[in-house]
Protein backbone atom coordinates (compact mmCIF):
# COMPACT_ATOMS: atom_id res chain seq x y z
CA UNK A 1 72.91 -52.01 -31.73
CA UNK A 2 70.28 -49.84 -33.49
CA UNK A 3 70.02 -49.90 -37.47
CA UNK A 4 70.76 -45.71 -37.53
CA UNK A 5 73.60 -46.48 -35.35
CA UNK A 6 75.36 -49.04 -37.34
CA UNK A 7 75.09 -47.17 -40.25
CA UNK A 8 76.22 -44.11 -38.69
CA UNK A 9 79.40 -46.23 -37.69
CA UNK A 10 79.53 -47.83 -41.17
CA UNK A 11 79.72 -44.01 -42.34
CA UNK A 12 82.21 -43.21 -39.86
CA UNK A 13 84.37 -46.10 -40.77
CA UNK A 14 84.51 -45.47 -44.82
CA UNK A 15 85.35 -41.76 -44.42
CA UNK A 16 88.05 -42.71 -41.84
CA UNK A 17 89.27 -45.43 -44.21
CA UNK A 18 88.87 -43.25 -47.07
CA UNK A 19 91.29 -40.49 -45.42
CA UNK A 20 93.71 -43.18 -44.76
CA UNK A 21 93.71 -44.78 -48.42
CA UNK A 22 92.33 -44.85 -52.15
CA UNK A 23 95.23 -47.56 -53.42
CA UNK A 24 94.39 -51.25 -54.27
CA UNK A 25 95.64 -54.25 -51.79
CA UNK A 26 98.54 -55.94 -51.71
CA UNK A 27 102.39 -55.29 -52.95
CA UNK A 28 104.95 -55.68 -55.06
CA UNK A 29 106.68 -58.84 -55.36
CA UNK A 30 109.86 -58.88 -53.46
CA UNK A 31 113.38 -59.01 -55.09
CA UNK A 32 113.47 -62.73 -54.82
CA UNK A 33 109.65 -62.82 -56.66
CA UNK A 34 107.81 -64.06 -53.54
CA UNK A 35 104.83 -63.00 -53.23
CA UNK A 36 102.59 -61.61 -50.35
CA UNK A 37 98.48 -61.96 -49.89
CA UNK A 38 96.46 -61.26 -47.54
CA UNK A 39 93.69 -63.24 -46.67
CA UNK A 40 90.82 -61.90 -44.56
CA UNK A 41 88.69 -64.15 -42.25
CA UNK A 42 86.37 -64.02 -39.48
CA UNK A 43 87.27 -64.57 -36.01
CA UNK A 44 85.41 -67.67 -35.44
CA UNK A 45 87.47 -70.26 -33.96
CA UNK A 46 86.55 -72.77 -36.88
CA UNK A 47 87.59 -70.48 -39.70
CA UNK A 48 90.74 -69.35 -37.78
CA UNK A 49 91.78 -73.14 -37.95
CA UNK A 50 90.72 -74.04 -41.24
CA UNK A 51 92.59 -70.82 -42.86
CA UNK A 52 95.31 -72.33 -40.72
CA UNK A 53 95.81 -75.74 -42.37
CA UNK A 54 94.48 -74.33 -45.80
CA UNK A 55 97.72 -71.66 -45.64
CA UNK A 56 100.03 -73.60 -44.32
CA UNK A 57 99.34 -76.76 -47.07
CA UNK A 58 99.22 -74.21 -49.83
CA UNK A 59 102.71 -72.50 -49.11
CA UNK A 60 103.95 -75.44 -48.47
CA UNK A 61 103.65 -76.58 -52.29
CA UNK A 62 104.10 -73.04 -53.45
CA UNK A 63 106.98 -71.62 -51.46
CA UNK A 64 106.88 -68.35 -53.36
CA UNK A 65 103.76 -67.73 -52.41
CA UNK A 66 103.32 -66.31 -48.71
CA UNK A 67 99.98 -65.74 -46.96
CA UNK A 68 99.03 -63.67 -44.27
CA UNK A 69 95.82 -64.30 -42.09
CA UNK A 70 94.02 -60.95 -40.98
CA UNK A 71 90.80 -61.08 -38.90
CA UNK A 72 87.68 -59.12 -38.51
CA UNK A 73 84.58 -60.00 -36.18
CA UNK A 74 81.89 -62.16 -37.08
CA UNK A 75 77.90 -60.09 -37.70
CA UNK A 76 76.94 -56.98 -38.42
CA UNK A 77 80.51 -55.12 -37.34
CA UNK A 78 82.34 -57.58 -39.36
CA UNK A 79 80.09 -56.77 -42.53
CA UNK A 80 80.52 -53.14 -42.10
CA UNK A 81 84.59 -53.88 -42.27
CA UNK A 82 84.05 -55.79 -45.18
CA UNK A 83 81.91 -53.61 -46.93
CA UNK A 84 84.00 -50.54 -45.90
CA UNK A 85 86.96 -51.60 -47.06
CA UNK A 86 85.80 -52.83 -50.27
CA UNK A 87 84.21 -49.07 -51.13
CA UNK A 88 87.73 -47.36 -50.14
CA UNK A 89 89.69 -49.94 -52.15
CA UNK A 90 91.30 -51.54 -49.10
CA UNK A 91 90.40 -55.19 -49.46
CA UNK A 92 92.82 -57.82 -48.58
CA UNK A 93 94.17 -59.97 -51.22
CA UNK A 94 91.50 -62.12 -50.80
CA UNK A 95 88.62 -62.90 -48.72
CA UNK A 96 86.06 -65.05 -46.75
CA UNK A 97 82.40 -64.11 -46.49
CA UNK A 98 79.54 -65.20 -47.21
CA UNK A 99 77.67 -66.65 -49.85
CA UNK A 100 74.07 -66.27 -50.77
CA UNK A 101 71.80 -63.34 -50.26
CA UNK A 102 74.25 -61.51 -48.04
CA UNK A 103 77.07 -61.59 -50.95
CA UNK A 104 74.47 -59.69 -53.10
CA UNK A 105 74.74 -56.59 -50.96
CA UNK A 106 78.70 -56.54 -51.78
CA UNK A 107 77.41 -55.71 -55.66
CA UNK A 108 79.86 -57.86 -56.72
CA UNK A 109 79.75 -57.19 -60.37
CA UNK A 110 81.26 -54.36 -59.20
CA UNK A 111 83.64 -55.22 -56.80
CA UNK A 112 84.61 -58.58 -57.04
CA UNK A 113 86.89 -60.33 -59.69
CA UNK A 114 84.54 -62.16 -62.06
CA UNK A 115 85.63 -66.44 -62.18
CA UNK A 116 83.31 -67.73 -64.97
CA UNK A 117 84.77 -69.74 -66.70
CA UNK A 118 88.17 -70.08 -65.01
CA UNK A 119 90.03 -72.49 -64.01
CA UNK A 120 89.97 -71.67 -60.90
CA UNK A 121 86.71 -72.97 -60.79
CA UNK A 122 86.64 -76.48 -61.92
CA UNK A 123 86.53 -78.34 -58.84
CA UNK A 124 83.43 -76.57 -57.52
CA UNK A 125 80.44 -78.42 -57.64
CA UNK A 126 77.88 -76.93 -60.28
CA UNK A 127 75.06 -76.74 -58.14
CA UNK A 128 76.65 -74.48 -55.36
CA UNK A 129 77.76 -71.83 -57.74
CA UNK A 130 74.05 -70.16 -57.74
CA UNK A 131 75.03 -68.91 -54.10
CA UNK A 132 78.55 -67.04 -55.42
CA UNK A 133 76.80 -65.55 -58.84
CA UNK A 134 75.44 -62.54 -59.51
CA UNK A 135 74.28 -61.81 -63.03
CA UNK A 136 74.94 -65.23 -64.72
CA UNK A 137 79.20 -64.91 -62.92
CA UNK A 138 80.48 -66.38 -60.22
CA UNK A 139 82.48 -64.22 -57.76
CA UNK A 140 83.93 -67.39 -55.16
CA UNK A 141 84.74 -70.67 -54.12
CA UNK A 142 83.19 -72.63 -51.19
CA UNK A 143 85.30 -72.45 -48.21
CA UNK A 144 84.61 -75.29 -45.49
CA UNK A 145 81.33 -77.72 -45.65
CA UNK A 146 77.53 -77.17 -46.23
CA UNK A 147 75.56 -78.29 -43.13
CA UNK A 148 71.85 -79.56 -43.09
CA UNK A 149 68.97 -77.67 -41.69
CA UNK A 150 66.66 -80.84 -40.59
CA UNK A 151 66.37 -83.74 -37.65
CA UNK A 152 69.06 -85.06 -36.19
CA UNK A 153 67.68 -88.39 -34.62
CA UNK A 154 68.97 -91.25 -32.64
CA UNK A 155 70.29 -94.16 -34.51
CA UNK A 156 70.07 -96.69 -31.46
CA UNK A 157 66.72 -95.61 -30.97
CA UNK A 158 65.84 -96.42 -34.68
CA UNK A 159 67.17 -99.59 -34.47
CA UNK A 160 65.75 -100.76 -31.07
CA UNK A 161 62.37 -99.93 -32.19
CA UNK A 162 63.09 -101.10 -35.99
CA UNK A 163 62.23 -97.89 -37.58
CA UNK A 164 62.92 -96.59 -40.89
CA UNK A 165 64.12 -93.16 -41.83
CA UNK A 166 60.63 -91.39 -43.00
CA UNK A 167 60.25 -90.29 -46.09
CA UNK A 168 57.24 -88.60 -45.71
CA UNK A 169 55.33 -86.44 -43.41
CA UNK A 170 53.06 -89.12 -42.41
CA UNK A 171 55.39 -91.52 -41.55
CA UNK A 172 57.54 -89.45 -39.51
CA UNK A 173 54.49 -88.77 -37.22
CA UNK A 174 53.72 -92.65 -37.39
CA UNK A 175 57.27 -93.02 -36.40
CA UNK A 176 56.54 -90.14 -33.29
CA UNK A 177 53.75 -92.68 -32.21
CA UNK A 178 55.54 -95.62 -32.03
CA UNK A 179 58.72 -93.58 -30.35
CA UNK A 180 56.20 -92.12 -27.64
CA UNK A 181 54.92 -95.54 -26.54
CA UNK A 182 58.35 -96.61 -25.77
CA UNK A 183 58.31 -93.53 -23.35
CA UNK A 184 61.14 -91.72 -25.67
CA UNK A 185 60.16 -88.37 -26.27
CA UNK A 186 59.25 -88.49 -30.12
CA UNK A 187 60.45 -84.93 -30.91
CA UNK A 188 63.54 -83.09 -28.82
CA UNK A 189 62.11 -78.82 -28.27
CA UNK A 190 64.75 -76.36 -26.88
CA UNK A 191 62.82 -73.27 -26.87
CA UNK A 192 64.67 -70.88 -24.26
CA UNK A 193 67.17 -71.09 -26.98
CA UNK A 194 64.24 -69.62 -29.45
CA UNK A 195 66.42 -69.50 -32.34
CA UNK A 196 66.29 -73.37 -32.76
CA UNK A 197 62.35 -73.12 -32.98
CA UNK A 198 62.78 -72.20 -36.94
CA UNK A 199 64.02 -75.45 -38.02
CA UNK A 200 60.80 -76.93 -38.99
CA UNK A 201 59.94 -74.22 -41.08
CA UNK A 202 63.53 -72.90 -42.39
CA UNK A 203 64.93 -76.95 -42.97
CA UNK A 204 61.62 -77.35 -44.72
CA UNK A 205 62.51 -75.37 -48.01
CA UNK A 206 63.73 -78.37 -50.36
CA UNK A 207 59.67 -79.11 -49.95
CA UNK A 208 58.75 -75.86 -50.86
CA UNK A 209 60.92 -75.46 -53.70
CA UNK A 210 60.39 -79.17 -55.02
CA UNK A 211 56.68 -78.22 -55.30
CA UNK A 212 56.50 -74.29 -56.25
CA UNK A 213 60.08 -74.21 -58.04
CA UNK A 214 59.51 -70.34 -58.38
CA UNK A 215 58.52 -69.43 -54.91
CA UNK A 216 62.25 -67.56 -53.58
CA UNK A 217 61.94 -65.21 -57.03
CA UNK A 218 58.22 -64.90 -56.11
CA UNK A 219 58.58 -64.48 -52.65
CA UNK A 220 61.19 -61.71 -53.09
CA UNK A 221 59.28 -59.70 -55.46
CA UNK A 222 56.42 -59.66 -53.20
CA UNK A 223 54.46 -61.93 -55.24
CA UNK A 224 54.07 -64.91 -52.65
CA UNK A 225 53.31 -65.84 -49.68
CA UNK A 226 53.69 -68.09 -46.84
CA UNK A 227 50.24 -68.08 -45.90
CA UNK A 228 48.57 -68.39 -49.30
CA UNK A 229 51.12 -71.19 -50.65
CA UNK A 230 50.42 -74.44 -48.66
CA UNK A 231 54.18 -75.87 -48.95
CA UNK A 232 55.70 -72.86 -47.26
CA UNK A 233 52.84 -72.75 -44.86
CA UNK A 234 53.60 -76.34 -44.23
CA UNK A 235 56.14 -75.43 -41.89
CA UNK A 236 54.67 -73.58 -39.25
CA UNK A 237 51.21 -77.18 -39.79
CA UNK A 238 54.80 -79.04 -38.31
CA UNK A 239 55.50 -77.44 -35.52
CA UNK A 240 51.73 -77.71 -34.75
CA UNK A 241 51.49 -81.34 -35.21
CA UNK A 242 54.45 -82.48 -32.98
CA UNK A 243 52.90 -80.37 -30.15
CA UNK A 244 49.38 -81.37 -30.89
CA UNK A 245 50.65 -85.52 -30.86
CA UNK A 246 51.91 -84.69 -27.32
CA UNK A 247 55.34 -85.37 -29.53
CA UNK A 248 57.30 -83.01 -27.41
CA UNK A 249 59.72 -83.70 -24.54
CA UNK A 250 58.95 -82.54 -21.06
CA UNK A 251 60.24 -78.96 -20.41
CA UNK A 252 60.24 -77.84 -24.32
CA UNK A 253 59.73 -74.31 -23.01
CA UNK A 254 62.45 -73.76 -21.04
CA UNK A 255 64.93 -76.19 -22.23
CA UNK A 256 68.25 -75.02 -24.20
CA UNK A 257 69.92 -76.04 -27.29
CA UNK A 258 72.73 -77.67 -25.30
CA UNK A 259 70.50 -79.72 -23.12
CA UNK A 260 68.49 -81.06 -26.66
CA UNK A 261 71.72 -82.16 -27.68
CA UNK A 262 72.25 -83.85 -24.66
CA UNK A 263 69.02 -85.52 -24.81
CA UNK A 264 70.15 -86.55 -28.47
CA UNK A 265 72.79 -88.18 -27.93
CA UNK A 266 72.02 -90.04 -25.06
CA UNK A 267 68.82 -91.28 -26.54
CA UNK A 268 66.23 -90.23 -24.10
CA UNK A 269 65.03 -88.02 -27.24
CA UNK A 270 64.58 -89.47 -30.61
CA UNK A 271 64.40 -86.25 -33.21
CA UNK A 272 65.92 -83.18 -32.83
CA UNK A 273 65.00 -80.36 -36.20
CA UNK A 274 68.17 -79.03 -35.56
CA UNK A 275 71.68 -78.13 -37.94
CA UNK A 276 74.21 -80.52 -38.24
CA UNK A 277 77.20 -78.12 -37.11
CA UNK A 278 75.35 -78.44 -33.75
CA UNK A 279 77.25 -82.04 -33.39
CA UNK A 280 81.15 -81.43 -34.33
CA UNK A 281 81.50 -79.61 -31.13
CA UNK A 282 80.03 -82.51 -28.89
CA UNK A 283 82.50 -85.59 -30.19
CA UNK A 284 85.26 -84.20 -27.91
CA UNK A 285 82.96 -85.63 -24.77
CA UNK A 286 80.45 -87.67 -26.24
CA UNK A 287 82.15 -89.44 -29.04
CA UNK A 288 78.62 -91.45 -29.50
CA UNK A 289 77.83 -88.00 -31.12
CA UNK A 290 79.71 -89.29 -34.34
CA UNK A 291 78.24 -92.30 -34.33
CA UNK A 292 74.96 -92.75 -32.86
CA UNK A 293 73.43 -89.37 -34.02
CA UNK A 294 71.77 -89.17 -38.01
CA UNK A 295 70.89 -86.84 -40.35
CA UNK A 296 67.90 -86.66 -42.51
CA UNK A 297 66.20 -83.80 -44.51
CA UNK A 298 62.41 -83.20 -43.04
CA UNK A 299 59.61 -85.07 -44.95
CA UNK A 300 57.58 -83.37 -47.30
CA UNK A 301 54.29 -85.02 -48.89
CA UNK A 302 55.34 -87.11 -52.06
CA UNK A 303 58.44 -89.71 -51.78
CA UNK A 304 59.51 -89.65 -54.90
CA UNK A 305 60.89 -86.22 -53.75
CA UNK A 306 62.39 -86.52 -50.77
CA UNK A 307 65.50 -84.60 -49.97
CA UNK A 308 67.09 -82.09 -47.49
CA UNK A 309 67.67 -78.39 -47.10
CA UNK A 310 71.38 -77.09 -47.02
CA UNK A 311 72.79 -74.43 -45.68
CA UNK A 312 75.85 -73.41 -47.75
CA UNK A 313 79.26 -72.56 -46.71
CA UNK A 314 80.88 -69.46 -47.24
CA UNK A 315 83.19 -68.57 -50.16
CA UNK A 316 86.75 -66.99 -50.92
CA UNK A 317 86.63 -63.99 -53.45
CA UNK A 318 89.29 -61.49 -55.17
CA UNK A 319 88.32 -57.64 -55.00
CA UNK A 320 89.22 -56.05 -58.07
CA UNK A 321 91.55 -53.98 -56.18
CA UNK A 322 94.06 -56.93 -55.76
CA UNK A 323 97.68 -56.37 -57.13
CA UNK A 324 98.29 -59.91 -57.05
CA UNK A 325 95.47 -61.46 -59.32
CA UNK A 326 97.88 -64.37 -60.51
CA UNK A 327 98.94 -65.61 -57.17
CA UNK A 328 95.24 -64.45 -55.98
CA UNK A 329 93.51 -67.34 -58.34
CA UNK A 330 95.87 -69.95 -57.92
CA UNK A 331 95.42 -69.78 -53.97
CA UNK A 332 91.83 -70.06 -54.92
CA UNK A 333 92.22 -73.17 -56.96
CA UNK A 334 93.41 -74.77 -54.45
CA UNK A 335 90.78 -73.64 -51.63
CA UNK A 336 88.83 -75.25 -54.02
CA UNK A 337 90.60 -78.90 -54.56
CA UNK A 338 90.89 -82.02 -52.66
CA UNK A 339 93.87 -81.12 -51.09
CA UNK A 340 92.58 -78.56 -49.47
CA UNK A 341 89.82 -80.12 -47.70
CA UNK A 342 91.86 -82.44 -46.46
CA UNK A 343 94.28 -80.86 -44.99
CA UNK A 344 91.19 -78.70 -43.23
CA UNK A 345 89.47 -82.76 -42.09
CA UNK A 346 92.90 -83.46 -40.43
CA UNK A 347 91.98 -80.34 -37.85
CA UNK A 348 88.31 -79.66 -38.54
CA UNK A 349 85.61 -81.94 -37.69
CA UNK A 350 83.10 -81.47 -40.92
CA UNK A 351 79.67 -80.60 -40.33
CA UNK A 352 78.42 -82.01 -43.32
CA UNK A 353 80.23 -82.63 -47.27
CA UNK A 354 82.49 -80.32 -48.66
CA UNK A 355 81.46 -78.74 -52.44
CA UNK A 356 84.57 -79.60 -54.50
CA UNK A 357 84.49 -82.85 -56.71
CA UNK A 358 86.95 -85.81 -55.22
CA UNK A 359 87.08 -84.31 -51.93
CA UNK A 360 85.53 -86.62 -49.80
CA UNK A 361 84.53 -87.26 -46.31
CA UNK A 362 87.07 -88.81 -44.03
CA UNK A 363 86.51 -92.25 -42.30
CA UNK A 364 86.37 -90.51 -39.15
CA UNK A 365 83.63 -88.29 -40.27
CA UNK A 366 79.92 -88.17 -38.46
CA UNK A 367 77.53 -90.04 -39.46
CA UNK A 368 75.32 -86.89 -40.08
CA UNK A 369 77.72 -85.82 -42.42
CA UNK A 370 77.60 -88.93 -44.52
CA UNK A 371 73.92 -88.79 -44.52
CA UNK A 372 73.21 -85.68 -46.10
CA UNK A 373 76.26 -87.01 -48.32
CA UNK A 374 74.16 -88.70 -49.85
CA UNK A 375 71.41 -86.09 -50.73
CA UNK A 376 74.28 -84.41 -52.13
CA UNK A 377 75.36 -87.58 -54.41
CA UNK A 378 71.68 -87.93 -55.46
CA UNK A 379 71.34 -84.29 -56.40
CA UNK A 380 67.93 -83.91 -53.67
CA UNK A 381 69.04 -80.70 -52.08
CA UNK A 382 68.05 -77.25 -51.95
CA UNK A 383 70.16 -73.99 -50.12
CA UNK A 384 67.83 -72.53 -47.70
CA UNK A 385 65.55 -69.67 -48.45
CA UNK A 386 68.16 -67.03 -47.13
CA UNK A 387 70.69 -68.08 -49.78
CA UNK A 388 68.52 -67.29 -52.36
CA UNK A 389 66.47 -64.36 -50.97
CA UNK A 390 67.34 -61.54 -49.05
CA UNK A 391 63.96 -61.11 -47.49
CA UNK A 392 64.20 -63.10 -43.64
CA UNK A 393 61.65 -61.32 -40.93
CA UNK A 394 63.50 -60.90 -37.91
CA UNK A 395 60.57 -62.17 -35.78
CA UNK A 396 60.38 -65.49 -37.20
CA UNK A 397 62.30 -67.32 -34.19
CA UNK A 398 59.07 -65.83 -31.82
CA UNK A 399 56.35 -66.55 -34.00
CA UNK A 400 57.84 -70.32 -34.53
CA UNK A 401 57.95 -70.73 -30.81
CA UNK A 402 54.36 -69.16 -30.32
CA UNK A 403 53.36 -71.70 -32.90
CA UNK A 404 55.01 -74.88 -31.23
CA UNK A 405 54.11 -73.91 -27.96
CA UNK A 406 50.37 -74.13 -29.27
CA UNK A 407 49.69 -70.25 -28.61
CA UNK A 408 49.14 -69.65 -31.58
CA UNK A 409 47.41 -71.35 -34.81
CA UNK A 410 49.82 -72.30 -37.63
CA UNK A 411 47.67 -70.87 -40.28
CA UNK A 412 47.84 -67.36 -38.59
CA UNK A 413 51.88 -67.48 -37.36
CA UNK A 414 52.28 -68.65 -41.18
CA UNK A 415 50.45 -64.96 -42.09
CA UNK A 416 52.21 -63.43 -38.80
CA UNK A 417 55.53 -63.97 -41.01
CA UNK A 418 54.11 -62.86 -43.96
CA UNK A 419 53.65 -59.04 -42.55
CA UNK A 420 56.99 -59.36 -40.15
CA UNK A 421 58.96 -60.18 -43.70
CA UNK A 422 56.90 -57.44 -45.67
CA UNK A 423 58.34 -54.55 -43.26
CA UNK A 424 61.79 -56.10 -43.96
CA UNK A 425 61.32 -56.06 -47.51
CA UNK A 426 60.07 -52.26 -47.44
CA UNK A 427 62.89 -51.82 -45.27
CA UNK A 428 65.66 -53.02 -47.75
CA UNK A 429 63.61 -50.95 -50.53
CA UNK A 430 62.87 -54.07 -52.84
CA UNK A 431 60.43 -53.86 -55.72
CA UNK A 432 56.97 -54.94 -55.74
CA UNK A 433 56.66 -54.25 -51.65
């Protein structure tokens, strides 16, 4: 759907919406003092079940509380809904949405029930609050698990060859070499699917930020580059390598996400720059997926810094149109608590750790998940660049597969970017563009 025409149906939507209502959500308490939210999620089969088992745990220890699920679609008509009915003062209860650079376009000091400070909040690990806060205040609560943005890679493969995880650039591609002359192929391409060409360069931002800490401010002011700062340009020098080592599995052009994961699992591939949610879904037939499949964040340059890129889960929030505040925070204290999350493991397969203190991974949990559970432990991660920036060029996914393909130099895909995000920053009217 066309830009114009979305927003002529986002236009179209508040006035209808508008004509239909000005009051707040929610309603009285009934005579017996039970109380009613609503709770707003996507349609996404994972979020449909985790609301699920969140609900029913919650009113189960607080039976004067009742909860009712409403969904909207997932992308750009789903944001419109959201957005709509927070301008018209129609806004459930509470809500799921998500965090990071997309939550900034809800102006949430504005619309959103302000949690610094609260109680509310004191099972939420510090460092994921940057992606719910606006202004110095925090607006939500995570709601599900991070996942990593790096390579997946073979365990058994490791081990038969008696490799290390790399902790640098250098000895991941001395790791490719060794990989290749077993007749593995080093490094697992799926480009038909050309979204999962970006992983090099989007799972690489813990480097970036590790070695320009002010690049995402920078960057979406105008002020940097990816072509003129060699740690983002890094990226796209990845993709180049892997191709130019002959790194890449037969077929890279035309093969699909699905069959990489295939290839993953059943060790005929040893890396795979993928994101971890890619392996929940494949335990049902391949159990080895749990097992046999790692997680580590991509190597930058200096050791001492290793670490991983995450990519942060959504978050619950109150509109301040809510009649229900009270029974509003306390359902979001305990989204945010141990006892959520595991009620949500029991029927949820986690991608990767949750980001509440004491809730922990269950036995059962994949290996990939436990890996980056340990960035998490040791403090070495880093949301991606779209958590922390609004400013994403739509062309990316082509001018990362141009790149690994070997059309086109890294050096000028890196600068490619650089103009593709500069219309998309004039676009969204942000200064210094």
């Amino acid at each position: 759907m066309k830009t114009s025409q979305r927003m002529l149906g986002a236009a179209l939507a508040v006035l209808t919406m508008t004509a239909l209502t000005s009051c707040g959500s929610g309603s009285a308490p009934a005579a017996d003092g039970t109380v009613t939210l609503k709770f707003l999620i996507d349609n996404g089969q994972g979020a449909v079940d985790s609301a699920k088992a969140m609900t029913d745990a919650f009113m189960q220890a607080n039976p004067k509380i009742k909860i009712e699920t409403e969904t909207r679609p997932a992308g750009s008509e789903g944001d419109n809904i959201v957005k709509t009915k927070l301008s018209t003062g129609d806004m459930s209860d509470v809500f799921l949405y998500n965090s990071g650079s997309l939550l900034q376009a809800l102006n949430p000091s504005q619309t959103l029930v302000d949690l610094t400070g609260d109680p509310v909040l004191e099972n939420v690990q510090k460092d994921f609050l940057p992606v719910v806060t606006q202004g110095g205040h925090a607006f939500g609560v995570p709601f599900g698990t991070a996942m990593g943005g790096g390579i997946l890679y073979n365990r058994k493969v490791y081990e038969k060859l008696g490799l290390q995880v790399p902790k640098t650039w250098d000895e991941f591609m001395a790791n490719n070499a060794k990989i290749k002359a077993a007749g593995i192929a080093p490094v697992i391409s799926t480009f038909k699917d050309t979204w999962t060409s970006q992983l090099f360069v989007l799972g690489d931002f813990y480097n970036v930020q590790a070695a320009v800490p002010n690049f995402a401010a920078d960057y979406t002011a105008g002020k940097a580059k990816f072509a003129t700062t060699p740690a983002a340009a890094a990226g796209f020098q990845h993709l180049a390598d892997v191709k130019a080592g002959g790194y890449l599995n037969e077929g890279f052009g035309s093969a699909t996400a699905d069959q990489g994961m295939k290839m993953l699992v059943e060790g005929k591939g040893a890396h795979y720059p993928m994101l971890s949610a890619q392996l929940p879904p494949l335990v049902a037939s391949m159990p080895q997926a749990a097992t046999d499949v790692g997680f580590f964040g991509i190597p930058g340059t200096n050791p001492g810094k290793n670490g991983a890129t995450l990519w942060e889960p959504g978050g619950v929030y109150i509109p301040k149109t809510t009649k229900n505040l009270e029974a509003a925070k306390k359902f979001l204290a305990f989204v945010a608590s141990p006892a959520a999350a595991d009620a949500v493991s029991k029927v949820v397969q986690p991608s990767g750790p949750y980001r509440i203190t004491g809730a922990e991974l269950p036995d059962n949990a994949i290996q990939a998940a436990k890996d980056l559970q340990t960035y998490i432990d040791k403090s070495a991660t880093a949301p991606a660049l779209e958590f922390v920036s609004p400013v994403k060029g739509p062309s990316l996914e082509q001018i990362t597969v141009a790149v690994g393909s070997g059309l086109t130099p890294p050096a000028e895909g890196a600068a490619q970017y650089d103009k593709d995000v500069a219309k998309q920053a004039k676009q969204l009217g942000l200064a210094g563009w």
